[in-house]
C-alpha atoms as a PDB file:
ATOM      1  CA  UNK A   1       0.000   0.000   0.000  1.00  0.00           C
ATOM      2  CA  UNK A   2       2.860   2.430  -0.128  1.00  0.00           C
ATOM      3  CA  UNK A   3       2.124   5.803  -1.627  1.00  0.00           C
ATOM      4  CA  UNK A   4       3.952   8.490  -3.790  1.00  0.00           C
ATOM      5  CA  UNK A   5       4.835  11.931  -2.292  1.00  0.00           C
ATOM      6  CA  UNK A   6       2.835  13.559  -4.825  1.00  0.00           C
ATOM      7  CA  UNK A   7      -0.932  11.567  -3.635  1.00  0.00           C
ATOM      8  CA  UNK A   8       0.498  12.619  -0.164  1.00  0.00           C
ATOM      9  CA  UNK A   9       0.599  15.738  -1.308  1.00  0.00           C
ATOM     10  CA  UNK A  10      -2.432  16.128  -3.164  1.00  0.00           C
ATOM     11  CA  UNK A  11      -4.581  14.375  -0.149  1.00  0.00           C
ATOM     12  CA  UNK A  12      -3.277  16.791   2.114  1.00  0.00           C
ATOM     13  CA  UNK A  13      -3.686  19.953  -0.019  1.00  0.00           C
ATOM     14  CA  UNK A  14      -7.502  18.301  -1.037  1.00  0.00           C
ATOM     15  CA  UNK A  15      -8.222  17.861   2.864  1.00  0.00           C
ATOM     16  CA  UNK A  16      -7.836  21.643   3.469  1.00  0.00           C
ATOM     17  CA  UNK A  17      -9.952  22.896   0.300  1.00  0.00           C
ATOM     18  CA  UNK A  18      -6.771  23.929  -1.635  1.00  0.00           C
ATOM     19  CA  UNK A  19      -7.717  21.637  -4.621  1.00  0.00           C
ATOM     20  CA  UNK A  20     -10.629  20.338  -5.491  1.00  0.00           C
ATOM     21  CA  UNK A  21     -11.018  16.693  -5.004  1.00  0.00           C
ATOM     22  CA  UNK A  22     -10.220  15.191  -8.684  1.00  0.00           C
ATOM     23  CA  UNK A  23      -7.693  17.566  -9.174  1.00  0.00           C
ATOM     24  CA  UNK A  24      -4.028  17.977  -9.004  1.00  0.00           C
ATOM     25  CA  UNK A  25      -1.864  20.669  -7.090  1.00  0.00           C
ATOM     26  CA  UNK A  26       0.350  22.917  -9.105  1.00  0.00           C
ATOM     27  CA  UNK A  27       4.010  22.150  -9.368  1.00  0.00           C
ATOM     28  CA  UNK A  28       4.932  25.015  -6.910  1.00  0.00           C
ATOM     29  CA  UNK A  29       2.099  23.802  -4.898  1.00  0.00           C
ATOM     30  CA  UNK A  30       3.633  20.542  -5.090  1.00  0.00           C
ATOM     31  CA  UNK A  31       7.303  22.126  -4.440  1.00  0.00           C
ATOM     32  CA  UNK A  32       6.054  23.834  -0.891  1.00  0.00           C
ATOM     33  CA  UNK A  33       4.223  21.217  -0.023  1.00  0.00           C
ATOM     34  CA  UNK A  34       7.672  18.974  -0.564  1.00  0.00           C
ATOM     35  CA  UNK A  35       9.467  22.054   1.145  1.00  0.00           C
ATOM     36  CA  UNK A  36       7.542  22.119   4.360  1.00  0.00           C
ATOM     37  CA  UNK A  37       7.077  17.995   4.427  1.00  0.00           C
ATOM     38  CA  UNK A  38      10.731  17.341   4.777  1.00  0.00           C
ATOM     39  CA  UNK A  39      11.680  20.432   6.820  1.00  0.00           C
ATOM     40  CA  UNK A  40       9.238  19.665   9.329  1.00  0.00           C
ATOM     41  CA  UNK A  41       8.880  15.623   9.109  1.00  0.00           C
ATOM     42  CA  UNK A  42      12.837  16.043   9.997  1.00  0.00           C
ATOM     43  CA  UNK A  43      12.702  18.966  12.694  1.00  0.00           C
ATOM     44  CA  UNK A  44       9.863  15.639  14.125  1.00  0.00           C
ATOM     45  CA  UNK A  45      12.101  13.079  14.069  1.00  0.00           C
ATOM     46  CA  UNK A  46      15.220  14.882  15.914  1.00  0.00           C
ATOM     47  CA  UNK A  47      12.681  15.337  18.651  1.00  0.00           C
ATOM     48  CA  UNK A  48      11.397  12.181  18.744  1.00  0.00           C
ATOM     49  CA  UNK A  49       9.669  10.986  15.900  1.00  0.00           C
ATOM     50  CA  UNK A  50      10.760   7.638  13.988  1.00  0.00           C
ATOM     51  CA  UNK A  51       9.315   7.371  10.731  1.00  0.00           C
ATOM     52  CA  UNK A  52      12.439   6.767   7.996  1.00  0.00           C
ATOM     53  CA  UNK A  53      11.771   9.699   6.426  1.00  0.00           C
ATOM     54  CA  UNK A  54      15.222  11.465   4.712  1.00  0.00           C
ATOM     55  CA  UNK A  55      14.921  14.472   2.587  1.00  0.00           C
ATOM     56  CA  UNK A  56      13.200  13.953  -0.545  1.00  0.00           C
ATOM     57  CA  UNK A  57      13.829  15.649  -3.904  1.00  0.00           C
ATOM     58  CA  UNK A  58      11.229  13.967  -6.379  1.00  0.00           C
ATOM     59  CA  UNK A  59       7.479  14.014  -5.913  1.00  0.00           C
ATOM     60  CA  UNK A  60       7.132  10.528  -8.318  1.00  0.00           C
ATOM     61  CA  UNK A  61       9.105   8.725  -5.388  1.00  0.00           C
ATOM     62  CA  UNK A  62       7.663   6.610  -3.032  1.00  0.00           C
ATOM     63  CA  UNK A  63       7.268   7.897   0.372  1.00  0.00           C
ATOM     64  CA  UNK A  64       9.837   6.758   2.412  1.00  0.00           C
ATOM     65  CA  UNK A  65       7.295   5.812   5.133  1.00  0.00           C
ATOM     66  CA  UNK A  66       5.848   2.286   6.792  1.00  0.00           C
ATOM     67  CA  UNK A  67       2.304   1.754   5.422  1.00  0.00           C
ATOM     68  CA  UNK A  68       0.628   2.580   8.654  1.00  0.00           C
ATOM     69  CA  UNK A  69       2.510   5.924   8.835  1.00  0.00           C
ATOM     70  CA  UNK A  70       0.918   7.296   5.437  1.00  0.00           C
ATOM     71  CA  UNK A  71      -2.642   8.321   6.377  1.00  0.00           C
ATOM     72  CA  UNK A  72      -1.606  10.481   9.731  1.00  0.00           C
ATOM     73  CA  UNK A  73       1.215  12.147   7.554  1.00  0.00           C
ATOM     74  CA  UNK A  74      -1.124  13.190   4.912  1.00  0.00           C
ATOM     75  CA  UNK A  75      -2.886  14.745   8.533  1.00  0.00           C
ATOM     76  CA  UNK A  76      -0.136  16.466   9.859  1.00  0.00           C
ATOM     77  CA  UNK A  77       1.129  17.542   6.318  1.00  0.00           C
ATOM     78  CA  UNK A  78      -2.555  19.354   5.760  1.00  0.00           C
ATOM     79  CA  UNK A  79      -2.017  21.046   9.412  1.00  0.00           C
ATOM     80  CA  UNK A  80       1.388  22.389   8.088  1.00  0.00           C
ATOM     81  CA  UNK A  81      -0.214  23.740   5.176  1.00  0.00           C
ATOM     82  CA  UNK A  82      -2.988  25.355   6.133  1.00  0.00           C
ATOM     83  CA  UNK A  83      -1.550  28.011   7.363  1.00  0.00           C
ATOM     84  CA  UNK A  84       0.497  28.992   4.335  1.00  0.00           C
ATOM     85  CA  UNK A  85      -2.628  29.068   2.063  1.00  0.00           C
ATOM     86  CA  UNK A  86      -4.776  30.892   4.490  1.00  0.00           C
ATOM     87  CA  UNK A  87      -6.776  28.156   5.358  1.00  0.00           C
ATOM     88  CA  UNK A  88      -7.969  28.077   9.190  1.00  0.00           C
ATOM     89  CA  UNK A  89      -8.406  24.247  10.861  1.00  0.00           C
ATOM     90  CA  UNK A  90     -11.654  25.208  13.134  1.00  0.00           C
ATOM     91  CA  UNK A  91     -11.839  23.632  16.611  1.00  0.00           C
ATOM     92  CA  UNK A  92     -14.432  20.739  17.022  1.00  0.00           C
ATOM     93  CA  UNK A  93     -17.160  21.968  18.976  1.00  0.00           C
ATOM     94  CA  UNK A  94     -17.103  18.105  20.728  1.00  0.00           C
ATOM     95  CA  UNK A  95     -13.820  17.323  21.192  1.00  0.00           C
ATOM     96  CA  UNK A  96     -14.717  13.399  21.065  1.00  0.00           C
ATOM     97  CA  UNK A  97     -16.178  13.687  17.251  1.00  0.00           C
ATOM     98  CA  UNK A  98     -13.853  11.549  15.069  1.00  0.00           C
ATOM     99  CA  UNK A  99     -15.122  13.292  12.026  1.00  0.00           C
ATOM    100  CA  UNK A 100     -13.787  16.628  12.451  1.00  0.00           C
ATOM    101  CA  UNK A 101     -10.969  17.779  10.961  1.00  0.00           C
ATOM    102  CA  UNK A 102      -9.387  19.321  14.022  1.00  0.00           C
ATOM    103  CA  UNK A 103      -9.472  16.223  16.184  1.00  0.00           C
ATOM    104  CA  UNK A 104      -8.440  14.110  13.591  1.00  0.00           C
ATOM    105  CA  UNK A 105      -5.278  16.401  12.955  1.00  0.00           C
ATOM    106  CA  UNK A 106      -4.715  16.118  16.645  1.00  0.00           C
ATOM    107  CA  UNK A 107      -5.080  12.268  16.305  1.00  0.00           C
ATOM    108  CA  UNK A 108      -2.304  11.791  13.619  1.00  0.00           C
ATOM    109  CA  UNK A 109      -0.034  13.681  15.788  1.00  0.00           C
ATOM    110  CA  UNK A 110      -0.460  11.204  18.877  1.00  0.00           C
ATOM    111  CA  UNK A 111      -0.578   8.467  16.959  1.00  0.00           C
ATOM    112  CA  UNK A 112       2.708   9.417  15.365  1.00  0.00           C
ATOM    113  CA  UNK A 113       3.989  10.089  18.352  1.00  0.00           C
ATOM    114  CA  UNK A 114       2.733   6.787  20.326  1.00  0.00           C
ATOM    115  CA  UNK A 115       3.889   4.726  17.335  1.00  0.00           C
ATOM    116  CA  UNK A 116       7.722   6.179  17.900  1.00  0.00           C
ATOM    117  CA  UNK A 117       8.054   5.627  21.336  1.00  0.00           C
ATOM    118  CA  UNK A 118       6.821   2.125  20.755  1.00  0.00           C
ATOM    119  CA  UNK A 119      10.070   1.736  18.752  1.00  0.00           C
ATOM    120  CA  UNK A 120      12.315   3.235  21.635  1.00  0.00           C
ATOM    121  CA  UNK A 121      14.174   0.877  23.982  1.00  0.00           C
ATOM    122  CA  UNK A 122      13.231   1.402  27.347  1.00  0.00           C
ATOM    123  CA  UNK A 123      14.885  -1.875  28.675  1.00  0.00           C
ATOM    124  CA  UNK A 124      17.418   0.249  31.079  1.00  0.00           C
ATOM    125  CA  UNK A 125      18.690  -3.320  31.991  1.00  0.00           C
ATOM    126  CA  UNK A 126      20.642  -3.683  28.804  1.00  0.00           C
ATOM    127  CA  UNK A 127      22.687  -0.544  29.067  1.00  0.00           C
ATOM    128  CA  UNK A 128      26.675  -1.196  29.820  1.00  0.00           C
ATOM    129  CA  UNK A 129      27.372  -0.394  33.384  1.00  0.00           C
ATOM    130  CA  UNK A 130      30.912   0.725  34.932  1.00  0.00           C
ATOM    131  CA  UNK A 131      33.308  -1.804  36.278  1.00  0.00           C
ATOM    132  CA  UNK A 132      34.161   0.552  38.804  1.00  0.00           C
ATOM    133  CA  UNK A 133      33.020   3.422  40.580  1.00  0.00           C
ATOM    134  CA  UNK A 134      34.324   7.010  40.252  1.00  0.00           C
ATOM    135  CA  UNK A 135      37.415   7.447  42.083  1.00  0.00           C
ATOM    136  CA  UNK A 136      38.169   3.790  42.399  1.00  0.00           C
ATOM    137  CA  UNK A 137      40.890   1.483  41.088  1.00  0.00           C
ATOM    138  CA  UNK A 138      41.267   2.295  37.094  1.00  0.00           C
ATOM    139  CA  UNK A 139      39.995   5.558  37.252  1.00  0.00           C
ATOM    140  CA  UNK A 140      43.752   7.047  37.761  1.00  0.00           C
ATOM    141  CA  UNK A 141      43.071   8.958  40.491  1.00  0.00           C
END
């Protein structure tokens, strides 16, 4: 099920009203959206996030991304651009309804987020531990 940049793209700019469903986003639409994916998919993962993603040049490609990653990114991606094109994301009024845009936004996000700290050791167990303490024989003190 893995996906090109571009229908990334073209979801996400289609989810905030930018194009029309059916159609396709210009090539400088297409360029920004790029722009702002890998700038801000990569300022994700240095805090945290683990999705594969490395900077990306070509819109044809395939999305560097697992399968279950895809649908949230076209989320977040949508979020990052609706700002740009003057779009405003509205607050659910019930902050429980799965079918608003907001809340499903704010879904992606956690579920990005859960999904990478699933992949972090947290076995503290395994780390290498000192053969002495500080100060004592081998230390050179």
């Amino acid at each position: 099920m893995s996906s090109t940049i571009q229908a990334i793209i073209t979801e996400a700019f289609q989810t905030i009203g930018v194009v029309a469903d059916g159609r396709s986003p210009t090539a400088t639409q297409s360029q920004v959206a790029l722009t702002v994916l890998n700038d801000r998919i990569l300022s994700e993962q240095r805090d945290g996030w683990r999705l594969g993603w490395f900077p990306q040049t070509n819109v044809a490609a395939t999305a560097p991304l697992r399968d279950e990653d895809i649908g949230e990114v076209k989320l977040v991606l949508a979020a990052w651009l609706a700002p740009k094109y003057g779009v405003e994301i509205k607050e659910a009024a019930d902050p429980n309804d799965p079918t608003a845009l907001s809340n499903q936004i704010k879904d992606a996000f956690r579920k990005l987020t859960k999904r990478s700290l699933a992949f972090t050791e947290s076995d503290l167990g395994e780390l290498s531990r000192a053969q002495s303490g500080f100060g004592a024989p081998g230390w050179g003190f």
